[in-house]
C-alpha atoms as a PDB file:
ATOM      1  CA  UNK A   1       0.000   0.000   0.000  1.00  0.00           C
ATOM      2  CA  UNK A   2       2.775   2.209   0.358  1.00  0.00           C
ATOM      3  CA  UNK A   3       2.713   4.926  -1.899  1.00  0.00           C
ATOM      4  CA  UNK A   4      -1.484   4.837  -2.254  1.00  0.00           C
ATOM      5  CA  UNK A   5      -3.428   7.945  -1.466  1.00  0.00           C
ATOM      6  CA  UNK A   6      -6.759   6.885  -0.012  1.00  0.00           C
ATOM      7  CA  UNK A   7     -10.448   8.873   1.872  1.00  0.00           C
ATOM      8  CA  UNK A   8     -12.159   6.784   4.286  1.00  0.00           C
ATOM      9  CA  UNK A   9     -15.829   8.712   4.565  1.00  0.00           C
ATOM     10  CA  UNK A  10     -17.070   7.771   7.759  1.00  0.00           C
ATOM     11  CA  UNK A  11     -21.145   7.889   8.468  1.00  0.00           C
ATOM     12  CA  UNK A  12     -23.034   7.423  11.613  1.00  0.00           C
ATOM     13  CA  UNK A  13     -23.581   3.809  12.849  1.00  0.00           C
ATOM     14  CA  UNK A  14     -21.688   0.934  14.254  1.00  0.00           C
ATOM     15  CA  UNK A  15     -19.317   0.638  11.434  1.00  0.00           C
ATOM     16  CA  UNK A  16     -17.289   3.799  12.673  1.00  0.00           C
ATOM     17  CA  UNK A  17     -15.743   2.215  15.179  1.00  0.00           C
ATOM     18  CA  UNK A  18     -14.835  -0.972  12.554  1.00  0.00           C
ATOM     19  CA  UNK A  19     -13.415   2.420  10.244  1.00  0.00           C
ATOM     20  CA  UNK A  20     -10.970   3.245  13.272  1.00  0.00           C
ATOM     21  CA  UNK A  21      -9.177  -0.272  12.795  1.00  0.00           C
ATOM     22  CA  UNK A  22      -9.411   0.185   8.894  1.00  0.00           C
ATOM     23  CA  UNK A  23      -7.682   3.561   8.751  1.00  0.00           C
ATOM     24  CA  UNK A  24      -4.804   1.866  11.513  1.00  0.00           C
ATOM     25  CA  UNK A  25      -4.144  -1.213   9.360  1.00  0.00           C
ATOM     26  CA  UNK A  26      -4.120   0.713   6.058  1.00  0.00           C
ATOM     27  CA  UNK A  27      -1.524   2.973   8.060  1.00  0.00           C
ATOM     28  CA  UNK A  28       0.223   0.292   9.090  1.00  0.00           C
ATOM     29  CA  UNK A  29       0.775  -0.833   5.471  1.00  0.00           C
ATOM     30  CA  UNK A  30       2.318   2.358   4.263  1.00  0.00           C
ATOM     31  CA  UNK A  31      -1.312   4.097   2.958  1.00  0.00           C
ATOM     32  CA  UNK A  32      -1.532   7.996   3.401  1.00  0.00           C
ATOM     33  CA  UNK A  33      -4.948   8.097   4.651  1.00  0.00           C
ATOM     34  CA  UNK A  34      -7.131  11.049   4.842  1.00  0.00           C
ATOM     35  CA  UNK A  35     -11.111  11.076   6.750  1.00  0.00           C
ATOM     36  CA  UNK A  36     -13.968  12.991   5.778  1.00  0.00           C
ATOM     37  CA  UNK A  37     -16.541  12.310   8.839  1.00  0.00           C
ATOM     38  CA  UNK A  38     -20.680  13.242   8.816  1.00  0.00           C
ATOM     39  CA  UNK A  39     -21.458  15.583  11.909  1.00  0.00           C
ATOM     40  CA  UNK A  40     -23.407  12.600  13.230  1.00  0.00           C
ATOM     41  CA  UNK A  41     -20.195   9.907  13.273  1.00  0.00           C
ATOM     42  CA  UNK A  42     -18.555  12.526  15.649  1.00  0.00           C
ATOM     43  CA  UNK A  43     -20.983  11.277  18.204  1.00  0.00           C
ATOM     44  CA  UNK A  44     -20.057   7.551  18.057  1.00  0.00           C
ATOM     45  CA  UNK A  45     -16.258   8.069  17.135  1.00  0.00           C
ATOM     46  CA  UNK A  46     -13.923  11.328  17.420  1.00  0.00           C
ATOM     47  CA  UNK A  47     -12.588  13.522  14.774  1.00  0.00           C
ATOM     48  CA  UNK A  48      -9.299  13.372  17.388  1.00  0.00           C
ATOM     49  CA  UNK A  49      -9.021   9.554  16.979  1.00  0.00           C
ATOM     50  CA  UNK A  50      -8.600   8.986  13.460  1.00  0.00           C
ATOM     51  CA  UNK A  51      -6.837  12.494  13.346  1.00  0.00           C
ATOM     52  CA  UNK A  52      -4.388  10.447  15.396  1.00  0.00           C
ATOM     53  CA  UNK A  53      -4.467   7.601  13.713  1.00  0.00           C
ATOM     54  CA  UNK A  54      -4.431   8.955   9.858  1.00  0.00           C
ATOM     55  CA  UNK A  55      -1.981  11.670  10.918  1.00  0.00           C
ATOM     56  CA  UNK A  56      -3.906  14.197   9.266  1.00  0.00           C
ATOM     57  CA  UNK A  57      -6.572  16.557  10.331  1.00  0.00           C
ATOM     58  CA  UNK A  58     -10.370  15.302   9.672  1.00  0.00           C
ATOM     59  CA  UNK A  59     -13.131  16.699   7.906  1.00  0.00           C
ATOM     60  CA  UNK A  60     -16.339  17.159   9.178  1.00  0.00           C
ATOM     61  CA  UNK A  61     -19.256  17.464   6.993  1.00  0.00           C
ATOM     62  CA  UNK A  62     -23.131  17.935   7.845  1.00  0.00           C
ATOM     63  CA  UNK A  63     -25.463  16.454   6.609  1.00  0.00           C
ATOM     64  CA  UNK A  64     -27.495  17.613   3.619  1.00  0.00           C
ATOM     65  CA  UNK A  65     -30.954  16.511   4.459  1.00  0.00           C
ATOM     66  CA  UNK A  66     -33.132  16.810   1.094  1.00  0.00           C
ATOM     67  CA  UNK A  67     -37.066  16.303   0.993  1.00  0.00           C
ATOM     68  CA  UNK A  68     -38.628  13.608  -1.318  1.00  0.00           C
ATOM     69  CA  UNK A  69     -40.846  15.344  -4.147  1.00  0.00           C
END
């Protein structure tokens, strides 16, 4: 992986804390890993953890919500 330039998006719901172990292991295999997280994630798992982990400041996005016509 080394060499690869990869975004992990990271949404609300269990799965955030799974993305925490992805973004370490992709790390760990020489990946320069960036995350983009949903306001929402930020209440299961911290922008300050995977800013640790990926080594790069996170994004933080809200949510668009859009009404069905």
């Amino acid at each position: 992986m080394k060499g690869k330039h990869i975004i992990v998006g990271v949404s609300a719901g269990i799965a955030a804390y799974k993305a925490i172990e992805v973004v370490s292991r992709l790390r760990k295999a020489g990946a320069e890993v960036k995350v983009v997280m949903t306001k929402n994630a930020t209440h299961i798992a911290t922008p300050m953890t995977f800013g640790e982990i990926s080594g790069h400041p996170v994004a933080v996005r809200s949510e668009e919500h859009t009404s069905e016509l």
